[in-house]
N, C-alpha and C. Protein backbone atom coordinates (compact mmCIF):
# COMPACT_ATOMS: atom_id res chain seq x y z
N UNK A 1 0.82 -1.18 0.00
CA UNK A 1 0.00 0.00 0.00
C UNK A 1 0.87 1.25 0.00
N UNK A 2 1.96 1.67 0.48
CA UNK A 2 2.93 2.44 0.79
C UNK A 2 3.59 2.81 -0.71
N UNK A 3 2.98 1.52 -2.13
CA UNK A 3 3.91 1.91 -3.13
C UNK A 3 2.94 3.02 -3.83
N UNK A 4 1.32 2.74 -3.63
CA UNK A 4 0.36 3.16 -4.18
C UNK A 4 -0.04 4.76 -3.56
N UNK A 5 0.10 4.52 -1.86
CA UNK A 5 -0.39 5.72 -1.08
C UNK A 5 0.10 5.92 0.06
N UNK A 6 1.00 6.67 0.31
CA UNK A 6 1.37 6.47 1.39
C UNK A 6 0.09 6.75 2.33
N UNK A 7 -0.62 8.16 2.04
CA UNK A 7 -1.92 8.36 3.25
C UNK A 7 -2.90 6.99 2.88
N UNK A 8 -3.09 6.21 2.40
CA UNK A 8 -3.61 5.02 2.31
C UNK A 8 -3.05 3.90 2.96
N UNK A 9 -1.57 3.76 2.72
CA UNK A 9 -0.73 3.12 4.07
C UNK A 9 -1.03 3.64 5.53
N UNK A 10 -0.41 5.03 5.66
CA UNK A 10 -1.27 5.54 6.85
C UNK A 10 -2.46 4.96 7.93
N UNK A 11 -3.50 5.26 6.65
CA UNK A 11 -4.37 4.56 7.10
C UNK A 11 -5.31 3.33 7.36
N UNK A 12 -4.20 2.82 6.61
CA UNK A 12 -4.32 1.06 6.85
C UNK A 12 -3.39 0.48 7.84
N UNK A 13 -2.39 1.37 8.30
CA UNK A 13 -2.17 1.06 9.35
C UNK A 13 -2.91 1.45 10.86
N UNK A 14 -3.79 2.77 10.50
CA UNK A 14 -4.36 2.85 11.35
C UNK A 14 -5.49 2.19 11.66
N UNK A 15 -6.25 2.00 10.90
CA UNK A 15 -7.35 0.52 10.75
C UNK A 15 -6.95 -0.97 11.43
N UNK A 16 -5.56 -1.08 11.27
CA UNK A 16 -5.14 -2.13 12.19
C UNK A 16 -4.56 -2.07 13.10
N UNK A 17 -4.48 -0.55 13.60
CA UNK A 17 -4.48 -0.46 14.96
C UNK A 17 -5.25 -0.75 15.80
N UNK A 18 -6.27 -0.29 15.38
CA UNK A 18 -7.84 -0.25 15.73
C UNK A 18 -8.61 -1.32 16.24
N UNK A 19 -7.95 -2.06 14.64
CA UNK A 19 -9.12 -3.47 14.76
C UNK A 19 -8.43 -4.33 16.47
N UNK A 20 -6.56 -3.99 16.63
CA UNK A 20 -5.73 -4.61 17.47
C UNK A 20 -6.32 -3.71 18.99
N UNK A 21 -6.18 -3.11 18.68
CA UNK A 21 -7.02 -1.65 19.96
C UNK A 21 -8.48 -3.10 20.15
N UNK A 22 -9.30 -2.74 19.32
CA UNK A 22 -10.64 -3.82 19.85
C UNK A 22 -10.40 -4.69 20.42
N UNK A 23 -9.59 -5.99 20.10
CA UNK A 23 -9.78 -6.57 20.25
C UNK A 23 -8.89 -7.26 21.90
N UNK A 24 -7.78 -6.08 22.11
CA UNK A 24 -7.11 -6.17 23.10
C UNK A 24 -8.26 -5.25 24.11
N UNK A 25 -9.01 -4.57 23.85
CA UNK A 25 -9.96 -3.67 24.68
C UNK A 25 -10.91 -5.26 24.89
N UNK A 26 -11.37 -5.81 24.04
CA UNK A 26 -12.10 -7.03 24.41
C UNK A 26 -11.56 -7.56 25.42
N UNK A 27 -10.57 -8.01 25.71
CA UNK A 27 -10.20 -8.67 26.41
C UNK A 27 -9.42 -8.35 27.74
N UNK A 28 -9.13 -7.11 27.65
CA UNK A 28 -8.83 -5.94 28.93
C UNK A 28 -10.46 -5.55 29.52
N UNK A 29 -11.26 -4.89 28.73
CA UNK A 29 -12.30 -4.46 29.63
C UNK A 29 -13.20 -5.21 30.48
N UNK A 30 -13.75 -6.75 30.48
CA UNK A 30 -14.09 -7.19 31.37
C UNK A 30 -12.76 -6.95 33.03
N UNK A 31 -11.54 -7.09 32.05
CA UNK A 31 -10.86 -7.22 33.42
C UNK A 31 -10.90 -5.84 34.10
N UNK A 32 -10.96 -4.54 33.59
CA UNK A 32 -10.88 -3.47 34.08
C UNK A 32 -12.17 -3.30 34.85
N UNK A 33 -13.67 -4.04 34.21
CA UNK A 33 -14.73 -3.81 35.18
C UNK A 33 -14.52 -4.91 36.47
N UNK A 34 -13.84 -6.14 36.58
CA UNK A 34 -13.92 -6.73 37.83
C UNK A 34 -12.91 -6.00 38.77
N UNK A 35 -11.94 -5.47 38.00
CA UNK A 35 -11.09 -4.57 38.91
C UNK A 35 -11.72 -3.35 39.81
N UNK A 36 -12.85 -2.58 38.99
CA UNK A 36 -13.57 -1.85 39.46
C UNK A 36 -14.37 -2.34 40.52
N UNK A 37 -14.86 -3.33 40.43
CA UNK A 37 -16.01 -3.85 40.77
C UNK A 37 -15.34 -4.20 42.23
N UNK A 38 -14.08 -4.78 42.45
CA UNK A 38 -13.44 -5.46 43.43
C UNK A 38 -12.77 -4.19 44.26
N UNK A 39 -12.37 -3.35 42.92
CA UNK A 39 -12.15 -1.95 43.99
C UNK A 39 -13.50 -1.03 45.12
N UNK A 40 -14.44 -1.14 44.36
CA UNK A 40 -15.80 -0.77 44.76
C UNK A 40 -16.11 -1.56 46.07
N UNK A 41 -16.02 -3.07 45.96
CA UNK A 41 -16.25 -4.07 46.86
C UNK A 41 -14.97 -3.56 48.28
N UNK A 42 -13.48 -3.63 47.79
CA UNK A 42 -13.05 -3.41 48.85
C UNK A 42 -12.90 -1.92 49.57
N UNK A 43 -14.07 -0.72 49.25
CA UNK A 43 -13.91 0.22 49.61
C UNK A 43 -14.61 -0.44 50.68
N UNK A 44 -16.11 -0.91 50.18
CA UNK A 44 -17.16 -1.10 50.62
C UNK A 44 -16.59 -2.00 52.24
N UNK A 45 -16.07 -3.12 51.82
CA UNK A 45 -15.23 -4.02 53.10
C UNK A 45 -14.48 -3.04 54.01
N UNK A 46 -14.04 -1.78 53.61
CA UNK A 46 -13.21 -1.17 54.57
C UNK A 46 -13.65 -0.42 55.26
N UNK A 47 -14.85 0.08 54.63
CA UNK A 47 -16.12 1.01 55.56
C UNK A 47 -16.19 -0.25 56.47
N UNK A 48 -17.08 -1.23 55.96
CA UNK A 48 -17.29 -2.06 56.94
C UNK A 48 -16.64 -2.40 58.36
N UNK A 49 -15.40 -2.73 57.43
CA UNK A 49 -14.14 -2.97 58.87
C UNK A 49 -14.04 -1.35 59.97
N UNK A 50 -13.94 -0.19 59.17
CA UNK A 50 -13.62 1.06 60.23
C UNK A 50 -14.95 0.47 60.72
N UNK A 51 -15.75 0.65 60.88
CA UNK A 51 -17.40 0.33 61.42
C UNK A 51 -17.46 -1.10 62.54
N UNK A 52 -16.67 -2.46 62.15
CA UNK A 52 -16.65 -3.06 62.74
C UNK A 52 -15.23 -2.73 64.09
N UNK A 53 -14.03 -2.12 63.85
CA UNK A 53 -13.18 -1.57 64.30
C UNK A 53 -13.34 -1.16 65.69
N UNK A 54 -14.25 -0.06 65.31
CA UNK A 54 -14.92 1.10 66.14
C UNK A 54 -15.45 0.05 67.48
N UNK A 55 -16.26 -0.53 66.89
CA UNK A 55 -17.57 -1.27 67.91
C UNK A 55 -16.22 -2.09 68.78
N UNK A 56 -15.25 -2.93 68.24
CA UNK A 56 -14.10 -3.49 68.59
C UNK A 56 -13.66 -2.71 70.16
N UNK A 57 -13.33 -1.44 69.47
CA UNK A 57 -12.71 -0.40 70.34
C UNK A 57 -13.31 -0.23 71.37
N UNK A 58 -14.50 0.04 71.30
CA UNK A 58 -15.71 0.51 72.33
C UNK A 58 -15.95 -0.72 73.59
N UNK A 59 -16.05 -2.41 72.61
CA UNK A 59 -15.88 -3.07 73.62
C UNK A 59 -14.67 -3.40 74.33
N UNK A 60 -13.26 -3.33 74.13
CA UNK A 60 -12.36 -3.41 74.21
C UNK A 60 -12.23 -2.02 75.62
N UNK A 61 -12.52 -1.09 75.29
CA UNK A 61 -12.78 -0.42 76.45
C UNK A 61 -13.48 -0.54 77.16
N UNK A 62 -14.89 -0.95 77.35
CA UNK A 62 -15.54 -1.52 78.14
C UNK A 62 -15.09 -2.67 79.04
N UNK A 63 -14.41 -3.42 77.98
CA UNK A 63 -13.72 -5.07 78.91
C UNK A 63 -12.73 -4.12 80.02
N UNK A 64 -11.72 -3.22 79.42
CA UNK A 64 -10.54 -2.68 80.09
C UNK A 64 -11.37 -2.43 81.79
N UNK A 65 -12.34 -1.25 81.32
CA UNK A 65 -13.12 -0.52 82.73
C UNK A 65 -13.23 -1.37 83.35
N UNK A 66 -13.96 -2.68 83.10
CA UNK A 66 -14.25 -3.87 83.90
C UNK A 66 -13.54 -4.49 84.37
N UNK A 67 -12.15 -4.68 83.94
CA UNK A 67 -11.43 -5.29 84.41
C UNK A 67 -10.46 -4.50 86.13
N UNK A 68 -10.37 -3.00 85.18
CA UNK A 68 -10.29 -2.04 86.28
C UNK A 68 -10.85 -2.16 87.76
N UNK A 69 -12.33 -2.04 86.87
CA UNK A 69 -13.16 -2.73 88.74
C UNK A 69 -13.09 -4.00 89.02
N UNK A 70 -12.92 -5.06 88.69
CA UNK A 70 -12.58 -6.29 89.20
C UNK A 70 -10.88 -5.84 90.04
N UNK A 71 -10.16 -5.43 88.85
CA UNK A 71 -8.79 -5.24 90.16
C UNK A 71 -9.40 -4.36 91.20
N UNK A 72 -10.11 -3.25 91.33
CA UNK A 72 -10.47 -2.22 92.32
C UNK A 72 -11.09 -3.43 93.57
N UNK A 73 -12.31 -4.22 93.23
CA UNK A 73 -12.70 -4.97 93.98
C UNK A 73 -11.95 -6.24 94.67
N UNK A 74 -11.16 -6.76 94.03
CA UNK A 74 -10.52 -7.29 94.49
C UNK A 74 -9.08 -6.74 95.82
N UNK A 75 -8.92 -6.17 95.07
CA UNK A 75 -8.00 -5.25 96.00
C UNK A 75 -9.18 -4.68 97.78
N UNK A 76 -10.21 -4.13 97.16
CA UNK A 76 -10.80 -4.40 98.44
C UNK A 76 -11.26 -5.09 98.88
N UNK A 77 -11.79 -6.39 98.36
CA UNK A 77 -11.92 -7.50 99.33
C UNK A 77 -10.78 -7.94 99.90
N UNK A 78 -9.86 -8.31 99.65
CA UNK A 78 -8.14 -8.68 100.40
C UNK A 78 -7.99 -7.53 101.10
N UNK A 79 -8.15 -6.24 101.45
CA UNK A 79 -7.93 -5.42 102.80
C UNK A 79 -9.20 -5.88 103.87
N UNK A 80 -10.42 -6.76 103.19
CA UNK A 80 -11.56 -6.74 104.38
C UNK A 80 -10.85 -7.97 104.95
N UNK A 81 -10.23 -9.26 103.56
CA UNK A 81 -9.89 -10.61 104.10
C UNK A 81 -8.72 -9.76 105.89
N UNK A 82 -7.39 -9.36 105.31
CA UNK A 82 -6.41 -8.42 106.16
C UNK A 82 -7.12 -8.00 107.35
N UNK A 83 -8.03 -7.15 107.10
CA UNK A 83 -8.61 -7.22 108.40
C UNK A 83 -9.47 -7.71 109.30
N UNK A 84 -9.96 -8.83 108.53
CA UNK A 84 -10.87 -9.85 109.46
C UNK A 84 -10.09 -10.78 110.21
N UNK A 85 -8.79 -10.86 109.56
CA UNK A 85 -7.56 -11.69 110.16
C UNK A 85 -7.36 -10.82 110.94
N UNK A 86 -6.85 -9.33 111.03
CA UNK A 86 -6.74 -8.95 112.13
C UNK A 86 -7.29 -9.03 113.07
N UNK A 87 -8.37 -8.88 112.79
CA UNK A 87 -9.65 -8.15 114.00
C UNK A 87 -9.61 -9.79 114.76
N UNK A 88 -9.59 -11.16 113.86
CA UNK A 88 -9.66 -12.46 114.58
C UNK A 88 -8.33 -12.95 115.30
N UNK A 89 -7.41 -12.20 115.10
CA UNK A 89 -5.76 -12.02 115.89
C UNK A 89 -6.35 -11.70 117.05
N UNK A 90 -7.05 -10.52 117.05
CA UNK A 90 -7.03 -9.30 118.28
C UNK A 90 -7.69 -10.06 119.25
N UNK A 91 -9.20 -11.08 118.76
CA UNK A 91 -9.75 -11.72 119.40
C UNK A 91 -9.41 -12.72 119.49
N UNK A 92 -8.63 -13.72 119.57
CA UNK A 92 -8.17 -14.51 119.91
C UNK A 92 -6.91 -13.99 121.42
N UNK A 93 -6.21 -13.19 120.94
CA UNK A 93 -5.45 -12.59 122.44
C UNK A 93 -6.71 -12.31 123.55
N UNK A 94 -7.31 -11.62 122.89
CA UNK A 94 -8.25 -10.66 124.44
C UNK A 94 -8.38 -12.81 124.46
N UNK A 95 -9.53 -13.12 124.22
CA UNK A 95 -9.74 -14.71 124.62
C UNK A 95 -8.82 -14.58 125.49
N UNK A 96 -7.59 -15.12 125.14
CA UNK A 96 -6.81 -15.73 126.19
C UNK A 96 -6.37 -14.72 127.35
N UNK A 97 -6.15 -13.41 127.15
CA UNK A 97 -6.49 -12.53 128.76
C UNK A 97 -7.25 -12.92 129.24
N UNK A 98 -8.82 -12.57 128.55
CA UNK A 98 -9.81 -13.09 129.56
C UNK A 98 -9.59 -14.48 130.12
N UNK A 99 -9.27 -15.46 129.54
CA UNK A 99 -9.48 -17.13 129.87
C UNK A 99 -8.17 -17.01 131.38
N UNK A 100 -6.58 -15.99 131.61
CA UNK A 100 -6.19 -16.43 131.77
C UNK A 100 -6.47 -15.47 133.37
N UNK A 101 -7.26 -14.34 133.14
CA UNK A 101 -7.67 -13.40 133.92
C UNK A 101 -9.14 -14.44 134.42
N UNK A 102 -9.61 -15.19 134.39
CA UNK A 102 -10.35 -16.20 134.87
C UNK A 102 -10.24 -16.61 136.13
N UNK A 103 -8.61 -16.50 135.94
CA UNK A 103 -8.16 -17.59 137.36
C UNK A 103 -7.85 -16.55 138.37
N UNK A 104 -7.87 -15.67 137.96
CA UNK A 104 -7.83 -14.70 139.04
C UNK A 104 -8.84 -14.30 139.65
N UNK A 105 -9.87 -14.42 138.54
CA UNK A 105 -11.40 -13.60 139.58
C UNK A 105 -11.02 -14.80 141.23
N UNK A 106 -10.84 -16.04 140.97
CA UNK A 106 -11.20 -16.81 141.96
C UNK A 106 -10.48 -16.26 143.30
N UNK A 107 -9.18 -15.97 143.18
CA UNK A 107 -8.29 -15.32 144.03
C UNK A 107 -8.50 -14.01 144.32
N UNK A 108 -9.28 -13.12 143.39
CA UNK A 108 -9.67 -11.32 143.79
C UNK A 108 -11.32 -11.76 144.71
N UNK A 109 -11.57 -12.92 144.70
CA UNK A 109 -13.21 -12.91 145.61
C UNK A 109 -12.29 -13.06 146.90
N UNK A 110 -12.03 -14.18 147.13
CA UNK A 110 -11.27 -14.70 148.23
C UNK A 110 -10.34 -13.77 148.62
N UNK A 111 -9.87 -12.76 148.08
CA UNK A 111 -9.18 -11.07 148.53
C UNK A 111 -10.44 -10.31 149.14
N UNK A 112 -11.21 -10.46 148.60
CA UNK A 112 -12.61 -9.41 148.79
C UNK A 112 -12.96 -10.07 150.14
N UNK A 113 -13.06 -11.28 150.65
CA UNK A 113 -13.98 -11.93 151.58
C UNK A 113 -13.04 -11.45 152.43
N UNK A 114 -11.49 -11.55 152.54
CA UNK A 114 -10.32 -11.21 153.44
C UNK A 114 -10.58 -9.70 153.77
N UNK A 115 -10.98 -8.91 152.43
CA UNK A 115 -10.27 -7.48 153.30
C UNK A 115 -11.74 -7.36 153.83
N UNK A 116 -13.21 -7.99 153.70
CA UNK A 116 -14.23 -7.44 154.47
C UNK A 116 -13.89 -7.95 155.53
N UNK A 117 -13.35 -8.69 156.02
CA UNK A 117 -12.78 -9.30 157.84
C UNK A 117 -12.04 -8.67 158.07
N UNK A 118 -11.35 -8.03 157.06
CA UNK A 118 -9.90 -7.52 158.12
C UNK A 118 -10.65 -6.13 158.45
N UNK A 119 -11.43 -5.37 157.52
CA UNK A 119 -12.00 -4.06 157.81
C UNK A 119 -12.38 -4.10 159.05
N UNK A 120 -12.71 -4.86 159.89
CA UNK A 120 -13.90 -4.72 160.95
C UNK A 120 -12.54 -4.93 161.99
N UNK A 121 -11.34 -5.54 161.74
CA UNK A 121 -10.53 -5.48 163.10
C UNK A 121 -8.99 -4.72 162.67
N UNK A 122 -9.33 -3.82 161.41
CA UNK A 122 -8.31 -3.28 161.39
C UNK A 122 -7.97 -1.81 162.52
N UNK A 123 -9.20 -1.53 162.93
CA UNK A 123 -8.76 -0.29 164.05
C UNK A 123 -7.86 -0.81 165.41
N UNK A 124 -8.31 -1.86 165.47
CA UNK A 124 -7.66 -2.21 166.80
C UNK A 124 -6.37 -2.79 166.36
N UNK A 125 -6.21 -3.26 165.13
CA UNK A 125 -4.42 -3.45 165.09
C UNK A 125 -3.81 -2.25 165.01
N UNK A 126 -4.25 -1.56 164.12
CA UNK A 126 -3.62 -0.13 164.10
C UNK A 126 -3.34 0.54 165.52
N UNK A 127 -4.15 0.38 166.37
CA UNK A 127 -4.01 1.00 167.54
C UNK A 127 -3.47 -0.42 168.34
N UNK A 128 -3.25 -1.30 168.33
CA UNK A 128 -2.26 -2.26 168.97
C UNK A 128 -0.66 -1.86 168.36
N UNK A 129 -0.47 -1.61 167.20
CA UNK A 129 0.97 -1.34 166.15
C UNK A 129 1.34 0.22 167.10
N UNK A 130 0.11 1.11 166.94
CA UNK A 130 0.45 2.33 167.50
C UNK A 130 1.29 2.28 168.90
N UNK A 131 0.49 1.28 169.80
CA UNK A 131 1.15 1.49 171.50
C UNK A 131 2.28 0.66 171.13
N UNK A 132 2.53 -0.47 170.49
CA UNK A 132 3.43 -0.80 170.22
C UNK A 132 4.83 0.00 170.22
N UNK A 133 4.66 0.69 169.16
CA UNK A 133 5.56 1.51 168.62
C UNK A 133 6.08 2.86 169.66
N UNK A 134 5.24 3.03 170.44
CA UNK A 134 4.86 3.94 171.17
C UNK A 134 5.50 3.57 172.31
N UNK A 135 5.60 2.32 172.78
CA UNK A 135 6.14 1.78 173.96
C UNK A 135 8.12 1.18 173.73
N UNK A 136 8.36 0.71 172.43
CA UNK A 136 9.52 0.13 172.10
C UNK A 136 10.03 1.46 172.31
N UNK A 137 9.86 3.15 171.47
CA UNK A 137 10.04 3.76 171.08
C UNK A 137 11.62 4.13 172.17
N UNK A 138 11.29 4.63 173.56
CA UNK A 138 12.39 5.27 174.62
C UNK A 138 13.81 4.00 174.58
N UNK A 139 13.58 3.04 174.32
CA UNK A 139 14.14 2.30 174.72
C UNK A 139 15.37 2.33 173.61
N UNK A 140 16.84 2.40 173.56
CA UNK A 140 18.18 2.33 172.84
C UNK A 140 18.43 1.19 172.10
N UNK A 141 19.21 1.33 170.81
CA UNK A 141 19.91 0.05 170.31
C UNK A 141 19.92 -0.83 170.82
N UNK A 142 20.91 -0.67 171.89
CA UNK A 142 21.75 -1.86 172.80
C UNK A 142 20.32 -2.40 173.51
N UNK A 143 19.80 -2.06 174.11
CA UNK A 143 18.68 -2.68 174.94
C UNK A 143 17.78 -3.39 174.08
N UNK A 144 17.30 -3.02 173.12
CA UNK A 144 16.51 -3.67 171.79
C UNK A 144 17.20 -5.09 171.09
N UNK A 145 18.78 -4.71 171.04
CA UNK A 145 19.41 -5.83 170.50
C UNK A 145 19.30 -7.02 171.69
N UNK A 146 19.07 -6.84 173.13
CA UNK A 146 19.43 -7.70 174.50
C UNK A 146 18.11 -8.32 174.35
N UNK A 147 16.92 -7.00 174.06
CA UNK A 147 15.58 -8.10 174.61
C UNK A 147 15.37 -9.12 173.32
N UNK A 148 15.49 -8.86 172.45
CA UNK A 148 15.61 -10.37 171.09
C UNK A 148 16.42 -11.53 171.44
């Protein structure tokens, strides 16, 4: 064609560009619409995911708070356990004061029954101790050491 025309060559080469253009467009453009289609799809999946993400987040903070108060609660139940042990320390000692202060009431009655007897004849010892004292009193060392 090139000997006859060249603009006829031209354009017989451009005609088989064309027809090569079609037929490679045949066979590219389905692929360019599933590409679309899959691009479209994975916008669509990524909304989804920020959307599923989110809710993720929200419970994920929720679990955290909760877990927060489980340590908070726990932590105060182990200061009530701490001090119920204490408080059952404390009572267990007093117990044994009292149990060992027991044996004494028996000995502070039997004090009590003594000093109500002695009350009633303590004037007259006092005043027996008094002449006593009263009478040893003139008397010297040496004579005190003779009458023993």
């Amino acid at each position: 064609m090139k000997k006859k025309s060249s603009a006829a060559a031209n354009l017989c080469t451009w005609v088989i560009a064309i027809v090569e253009y079609n037929s490679i467009y045949k066979k590219v453009k389905p692929l360019m619409d599933s590409s679309e289609a899959a691009e479209k799809l994975a916008n669509e999946k990524l909304a989804e995911l920020a959307i599923v993400l989110e809710k993720v987040r929200v419970i994920v903070d929720k679990v955290n708070e909760l877990k927060k108060k489980l340590d908070e609660a726990v932590a105060e139940k182990q200061a009530v356990v701490d001090n119920a042990n204490a408080l059952a320390s404390q009572l267990n000692l007093a117990n044994r004061l009292v149990n060992g202060l027991a044996d004494e009431r028996v000995r502070w009655m039997s004090n009590v029954e003594t000093y109500k007897l002695e009350r009633l004849t303590m004037i007259g010892n006092a005043i027996l101790a008094a002449a006593f004292v009263s009478y040893i009193g003139p008397f010297n060392s040496q004579f005190r050491a003779n009458l023993w």
